[in-house]
Protein backbone atom coordinates (compact mmCIF):
# COMPACT_ATOMS: atom_id res chain seq x y z
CA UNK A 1 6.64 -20.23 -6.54
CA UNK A 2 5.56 -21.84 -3.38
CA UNK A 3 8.89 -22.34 -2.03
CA UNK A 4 10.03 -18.71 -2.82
CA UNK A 5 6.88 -17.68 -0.68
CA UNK A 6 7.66 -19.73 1.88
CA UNK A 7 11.32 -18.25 2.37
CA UNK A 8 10.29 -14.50 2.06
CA UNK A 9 7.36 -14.73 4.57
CA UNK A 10 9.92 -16.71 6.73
CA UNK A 11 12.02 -13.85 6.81
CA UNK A 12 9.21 -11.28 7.22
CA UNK A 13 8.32 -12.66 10.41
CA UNK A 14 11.61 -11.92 11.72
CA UNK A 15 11.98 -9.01 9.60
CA UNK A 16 12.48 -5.63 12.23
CA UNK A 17 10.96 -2.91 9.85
CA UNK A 18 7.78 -4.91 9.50
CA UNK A 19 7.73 -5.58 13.38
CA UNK A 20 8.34 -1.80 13.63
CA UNK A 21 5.93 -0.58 11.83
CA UNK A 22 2.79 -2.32 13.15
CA UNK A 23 3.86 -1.67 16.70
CA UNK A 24 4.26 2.40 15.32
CA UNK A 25 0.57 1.75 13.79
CA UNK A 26 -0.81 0.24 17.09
CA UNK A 27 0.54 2.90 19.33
CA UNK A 28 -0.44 6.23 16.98
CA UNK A 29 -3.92 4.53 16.71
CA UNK A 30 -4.09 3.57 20.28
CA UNK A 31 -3.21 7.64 21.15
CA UNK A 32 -5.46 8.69 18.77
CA UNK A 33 -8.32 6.63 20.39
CA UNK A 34 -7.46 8.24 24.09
CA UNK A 35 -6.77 11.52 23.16
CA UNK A 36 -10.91 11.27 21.31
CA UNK A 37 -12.35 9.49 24.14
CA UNK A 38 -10.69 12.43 26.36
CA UNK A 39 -12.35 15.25 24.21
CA UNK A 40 -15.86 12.70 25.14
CA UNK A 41 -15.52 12.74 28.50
CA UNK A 42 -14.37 16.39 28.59
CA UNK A 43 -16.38 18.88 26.09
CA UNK A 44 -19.11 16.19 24.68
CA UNK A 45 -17.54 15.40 21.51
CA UNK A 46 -18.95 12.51 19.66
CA UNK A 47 -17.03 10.30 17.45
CA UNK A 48 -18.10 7.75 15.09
CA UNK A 49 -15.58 4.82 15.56
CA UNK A 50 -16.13 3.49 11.81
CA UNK A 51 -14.31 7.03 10.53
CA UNK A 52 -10.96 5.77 12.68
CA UNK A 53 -10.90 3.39 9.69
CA UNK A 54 -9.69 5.22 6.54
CA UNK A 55 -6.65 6.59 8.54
CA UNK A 56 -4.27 3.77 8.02
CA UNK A 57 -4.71 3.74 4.14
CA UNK A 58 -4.07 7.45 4.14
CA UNK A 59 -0.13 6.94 5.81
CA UNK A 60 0.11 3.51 4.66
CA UNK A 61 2.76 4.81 1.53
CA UNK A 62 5.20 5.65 3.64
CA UNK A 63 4.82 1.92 5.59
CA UNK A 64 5.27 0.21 1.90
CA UNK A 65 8.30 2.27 0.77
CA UNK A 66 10.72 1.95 3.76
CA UNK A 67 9.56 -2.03 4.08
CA UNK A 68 9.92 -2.84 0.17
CA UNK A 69 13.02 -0.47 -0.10
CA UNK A 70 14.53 -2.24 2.77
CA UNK A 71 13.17 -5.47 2.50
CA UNK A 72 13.72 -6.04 -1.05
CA UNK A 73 17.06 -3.73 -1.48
CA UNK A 74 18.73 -6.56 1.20
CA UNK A 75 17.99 -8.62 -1.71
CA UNK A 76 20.79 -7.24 -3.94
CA UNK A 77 23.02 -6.34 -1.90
CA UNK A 78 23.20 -9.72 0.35
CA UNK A 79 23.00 -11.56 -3.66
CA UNK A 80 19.82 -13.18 -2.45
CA UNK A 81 18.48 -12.96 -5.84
CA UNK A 82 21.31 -14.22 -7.69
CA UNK A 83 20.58 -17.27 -5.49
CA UNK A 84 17.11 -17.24 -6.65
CA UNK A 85 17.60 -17.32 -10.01
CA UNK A 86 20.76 -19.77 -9.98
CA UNK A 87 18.59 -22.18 -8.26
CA UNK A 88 16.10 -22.46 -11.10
CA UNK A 89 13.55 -19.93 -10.17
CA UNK A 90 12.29 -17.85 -13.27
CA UNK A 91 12.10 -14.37 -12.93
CA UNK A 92 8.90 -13.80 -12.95
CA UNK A 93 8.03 -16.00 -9.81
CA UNK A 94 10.77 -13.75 -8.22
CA UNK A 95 9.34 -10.45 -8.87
CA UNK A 96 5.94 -11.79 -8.48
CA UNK A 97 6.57 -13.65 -5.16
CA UNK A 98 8.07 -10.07 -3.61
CA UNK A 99 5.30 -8.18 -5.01
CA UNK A 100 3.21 -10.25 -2.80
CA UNK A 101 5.32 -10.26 -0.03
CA UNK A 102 5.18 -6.78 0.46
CA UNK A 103 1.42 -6.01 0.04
CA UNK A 104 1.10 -8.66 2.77
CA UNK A 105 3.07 -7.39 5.05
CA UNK A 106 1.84 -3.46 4.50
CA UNK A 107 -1.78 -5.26 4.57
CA UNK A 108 -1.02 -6.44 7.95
CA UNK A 109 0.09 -3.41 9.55
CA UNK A 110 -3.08 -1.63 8.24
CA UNK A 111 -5.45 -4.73 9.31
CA UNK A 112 -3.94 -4.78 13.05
CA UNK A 113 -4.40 -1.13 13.18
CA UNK A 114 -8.33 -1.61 12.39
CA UNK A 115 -8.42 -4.83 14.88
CA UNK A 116 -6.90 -2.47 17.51
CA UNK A 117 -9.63 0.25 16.66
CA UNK A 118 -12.65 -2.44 17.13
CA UNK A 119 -10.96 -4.12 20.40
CA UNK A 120 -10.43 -0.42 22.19
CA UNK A 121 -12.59 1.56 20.58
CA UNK A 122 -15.70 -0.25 20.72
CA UNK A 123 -15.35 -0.29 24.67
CA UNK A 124 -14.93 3.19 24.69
CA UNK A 125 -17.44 4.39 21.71
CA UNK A 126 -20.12 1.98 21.51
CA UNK A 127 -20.57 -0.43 18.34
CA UNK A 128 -19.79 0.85 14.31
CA UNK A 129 -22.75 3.91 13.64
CA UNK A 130 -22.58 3.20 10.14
CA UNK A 131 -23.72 -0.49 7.94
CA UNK A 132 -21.15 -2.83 8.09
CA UNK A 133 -21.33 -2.76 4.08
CA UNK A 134 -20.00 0.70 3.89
CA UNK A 135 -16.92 -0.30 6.42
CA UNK A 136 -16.03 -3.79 4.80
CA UNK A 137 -16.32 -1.24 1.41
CA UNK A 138 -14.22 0.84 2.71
CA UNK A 139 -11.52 -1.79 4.16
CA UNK A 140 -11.76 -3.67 0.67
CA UNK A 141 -10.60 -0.32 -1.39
CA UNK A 142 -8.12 0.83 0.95
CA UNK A 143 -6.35 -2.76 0.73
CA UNK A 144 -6.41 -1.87 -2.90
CA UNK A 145 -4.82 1.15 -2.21
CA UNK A 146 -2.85 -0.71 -0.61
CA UNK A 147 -1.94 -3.06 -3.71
CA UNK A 148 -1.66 0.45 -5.88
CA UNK A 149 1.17 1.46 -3.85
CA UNK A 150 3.21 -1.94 -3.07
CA UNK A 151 3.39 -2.73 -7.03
CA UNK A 152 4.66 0.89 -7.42
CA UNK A 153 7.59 0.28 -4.82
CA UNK A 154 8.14 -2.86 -5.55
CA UNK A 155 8.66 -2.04 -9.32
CA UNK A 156 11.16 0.15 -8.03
CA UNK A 157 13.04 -1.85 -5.75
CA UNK A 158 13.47 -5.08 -7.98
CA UNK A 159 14.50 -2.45 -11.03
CA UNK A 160 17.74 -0.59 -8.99
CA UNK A 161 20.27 -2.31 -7.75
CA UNK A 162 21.68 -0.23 -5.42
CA UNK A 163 20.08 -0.02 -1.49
CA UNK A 164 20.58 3.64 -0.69
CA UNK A 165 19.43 4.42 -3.98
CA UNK A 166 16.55 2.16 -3.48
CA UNK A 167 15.30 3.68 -0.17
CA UNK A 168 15.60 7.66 -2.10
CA UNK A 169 13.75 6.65 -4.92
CA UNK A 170 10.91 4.92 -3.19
CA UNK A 171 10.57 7.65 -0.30
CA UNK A 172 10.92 11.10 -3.07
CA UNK A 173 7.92 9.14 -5.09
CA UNK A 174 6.08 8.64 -1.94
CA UNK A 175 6.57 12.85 -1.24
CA UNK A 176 5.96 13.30 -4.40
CA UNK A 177 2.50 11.36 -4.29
CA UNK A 178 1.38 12.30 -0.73
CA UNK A 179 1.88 16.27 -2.06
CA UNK A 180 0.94 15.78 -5.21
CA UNK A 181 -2.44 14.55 -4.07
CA UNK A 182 -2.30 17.54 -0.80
CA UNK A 183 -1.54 20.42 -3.66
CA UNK A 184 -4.76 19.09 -5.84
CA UNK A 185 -6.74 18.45 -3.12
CA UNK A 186 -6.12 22.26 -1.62
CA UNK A 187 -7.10 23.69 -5.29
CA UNK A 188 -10.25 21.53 -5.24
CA UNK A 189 -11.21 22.76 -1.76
CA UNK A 190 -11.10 26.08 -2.97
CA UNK A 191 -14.57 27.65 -2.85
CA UNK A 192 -16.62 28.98 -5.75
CA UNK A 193 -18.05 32.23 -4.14
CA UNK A 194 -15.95 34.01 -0.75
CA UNK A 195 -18.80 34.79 1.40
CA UNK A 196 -19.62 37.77 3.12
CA UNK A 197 -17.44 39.23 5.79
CA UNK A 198 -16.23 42.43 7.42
CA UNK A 199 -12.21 43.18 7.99
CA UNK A 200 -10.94 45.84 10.48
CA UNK A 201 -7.89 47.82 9.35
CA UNK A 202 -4.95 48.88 11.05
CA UNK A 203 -6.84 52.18 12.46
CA UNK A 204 -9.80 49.86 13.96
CA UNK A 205 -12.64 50.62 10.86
CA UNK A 206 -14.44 47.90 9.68
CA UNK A 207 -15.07 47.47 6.16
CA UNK A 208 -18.23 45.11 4.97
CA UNK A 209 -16.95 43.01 1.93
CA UNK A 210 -19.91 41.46 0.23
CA UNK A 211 -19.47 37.99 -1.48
CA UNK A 212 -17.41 37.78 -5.14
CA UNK A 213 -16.44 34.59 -7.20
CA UNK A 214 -12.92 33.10 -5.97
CA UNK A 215 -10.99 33.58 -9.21
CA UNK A 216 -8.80 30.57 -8.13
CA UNK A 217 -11.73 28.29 -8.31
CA UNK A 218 -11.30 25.58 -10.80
CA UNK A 219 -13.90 25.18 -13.17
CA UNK A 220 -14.71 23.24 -16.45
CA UNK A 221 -11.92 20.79 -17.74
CA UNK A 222 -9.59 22.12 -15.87
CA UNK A 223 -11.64 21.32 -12.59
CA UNK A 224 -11.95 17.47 -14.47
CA UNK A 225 -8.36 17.00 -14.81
CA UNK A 226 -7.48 18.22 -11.30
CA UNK A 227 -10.43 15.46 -9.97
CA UNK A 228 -9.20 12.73 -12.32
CA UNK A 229 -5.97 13.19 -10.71
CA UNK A 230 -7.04 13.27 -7.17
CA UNK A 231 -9.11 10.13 -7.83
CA UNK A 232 -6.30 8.40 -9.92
CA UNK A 233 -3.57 9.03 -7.18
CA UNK A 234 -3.94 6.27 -3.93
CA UNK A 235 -2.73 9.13 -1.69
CA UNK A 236 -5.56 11.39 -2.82
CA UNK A 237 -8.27 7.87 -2.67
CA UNK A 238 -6.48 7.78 0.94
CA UNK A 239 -7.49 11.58 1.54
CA UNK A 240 -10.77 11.20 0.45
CA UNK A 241 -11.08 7.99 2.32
CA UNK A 242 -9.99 9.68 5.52
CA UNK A 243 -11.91 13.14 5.16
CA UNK A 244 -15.45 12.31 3.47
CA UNK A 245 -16.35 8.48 5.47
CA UNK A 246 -17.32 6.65 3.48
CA UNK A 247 -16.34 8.82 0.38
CA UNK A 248 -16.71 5.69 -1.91
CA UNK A 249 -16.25 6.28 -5.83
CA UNK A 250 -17.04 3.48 -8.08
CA UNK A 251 -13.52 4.41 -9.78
CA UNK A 252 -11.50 4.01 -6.29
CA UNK A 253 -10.97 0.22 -7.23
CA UNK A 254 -10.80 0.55 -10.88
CA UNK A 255 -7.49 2.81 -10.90
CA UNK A 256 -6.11 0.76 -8.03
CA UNK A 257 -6.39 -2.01 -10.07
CA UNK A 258 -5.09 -0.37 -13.32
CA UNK A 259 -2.16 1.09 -11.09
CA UNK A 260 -1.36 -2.16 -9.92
CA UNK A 261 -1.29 -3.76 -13.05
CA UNK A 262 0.26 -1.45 -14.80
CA UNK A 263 3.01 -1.24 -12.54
CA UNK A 264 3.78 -5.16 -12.20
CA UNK A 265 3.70 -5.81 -15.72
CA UNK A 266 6.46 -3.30 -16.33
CA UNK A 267 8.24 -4.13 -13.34
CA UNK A 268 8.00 -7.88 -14.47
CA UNK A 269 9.13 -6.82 -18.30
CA UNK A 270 11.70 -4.77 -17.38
CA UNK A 271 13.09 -7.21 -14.55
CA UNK A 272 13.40 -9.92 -17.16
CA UNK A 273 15.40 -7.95 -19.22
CA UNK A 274 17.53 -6.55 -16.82
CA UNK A 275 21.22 -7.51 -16.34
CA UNK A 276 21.88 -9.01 -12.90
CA UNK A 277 25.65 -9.94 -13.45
């Protein structure tokens, strides 16, 4: 499989979507950064430079489905697997050899934007606030994440043949994830008791409202299933990630990992199988 790695990551050095999206990555972090160290120097906001972090892992989907829909659907339709395979590679060193492909290149993109964050940011905010276990914790399950959602595009970009349909599919499942997660994550927020408050009507009276459960608040196994859901999903780990520093679950990794797996051995199953003629 060596030689199959060596002629993908000698295309993804010259590969314009790739080169695209980390210099997208550096220059939304590197506004992000200013526009922060603006609100410092103007109205005494603090910022903790180890939150700027999480915020690659939470748009990173969107990174892996337009490079492994474009990336890999040029394989098709150019015949560069046909190739592959007609030169004795197996099909599994194919599929597997792409897989990792594209989890190195979205890897990269997320890694420079962090680099980026240290080299400007530290200048401007001072050193990390928080122990450098928490952010290499962090950085390890967002590259998971990261894993989670390039076995789930490249699953379907080796499995349909055709480009345009490739680059639908991949970005309506990405949607689909990113507000999935957004819709669970809203019911979750919901509180359990509104508060107190007064409201003025259209005449000018106030009216005191005292506090009164939410009936949308989730509760019991209902509240479970929304949570296992939001935990399960990478673009909900990516929310949490981004919102709660460092919201760390032991169960981040572990449904990575299972989504990950799960994803290449069917993609690897259903790739040997499929008809390529």
């Amino acid at each position: 499989m060596s030689k199959l790695l060596t002629a993908c990551f000698a295309r993804l050095w010259k590969n314009i979507v790739f080169l695209l999206e980390i210099i997208f990555m550096l220059l939304f972090f590197t506004a992000v950064m200013c526009a922060n160290y603006q609100d410092t120097r103007n109205y005494g906001i603090s910022y903790r430079l180890d939150t700027l972090f999480p915020g690659s892992f939470m748009i990173i989907g969107f990174f892996t489905a337009a490079f492994a829909s474009l990336f890999l659907g040029t394989e098709y339709s150019d015949g560069t697997i046909r190739n592959k395979l007609i030169m004795g590679h197996g099909r599994t060193a194919v599929y597997l050899s792409n897989l990792i492909v594209c989890f190195v290149s979205s890897a990269i993109v997320c890694l420079s934007s962090i680099v980026l964050i240290c080299v400007m940011g530290i200048p401007m905010f001072g050193p990390l606030d928080g122990p450098l276990t928490d952010t290499l914790a962090v950085i390890g399950v967002g590259l998971l994440i990261v894993a989670a959602y390039s076995a789930v595009f490249t699953m379907l970009s080796m499995l349909i043949t055709s480009k345009p349909i490739t680059v639908v599919a991949c970005f309506v499942t990405c949607m689909a994830l990113y507000f999935g997660a957004m819709s669970v994550g809203m019911k979750l927020d919901e509180p359990e008791i509104w508060p107190d408050y007064v409201s003025v009507g259209e005449g000018g009276e106030a009216t005191y409202e005292q506090s009164h459960p939410n009936p949308n608040y989730l509760q019991g196994t209902k509240r479970e299933l929304y949570e296992f859901i939001y935990d399960f999903l990478p673009s909900g780990q990516g929310f949490q990630l981004g919102r709660e520093y460092p919201s760390l679950k032991i169960t981040f990794p572990l449904y990575s990992l299972l989504i990950t797996a799960a994803a290449t051995a069917g993609g690897v199953l259903a790739f040997r199988r499929k008809d390529l003629k």
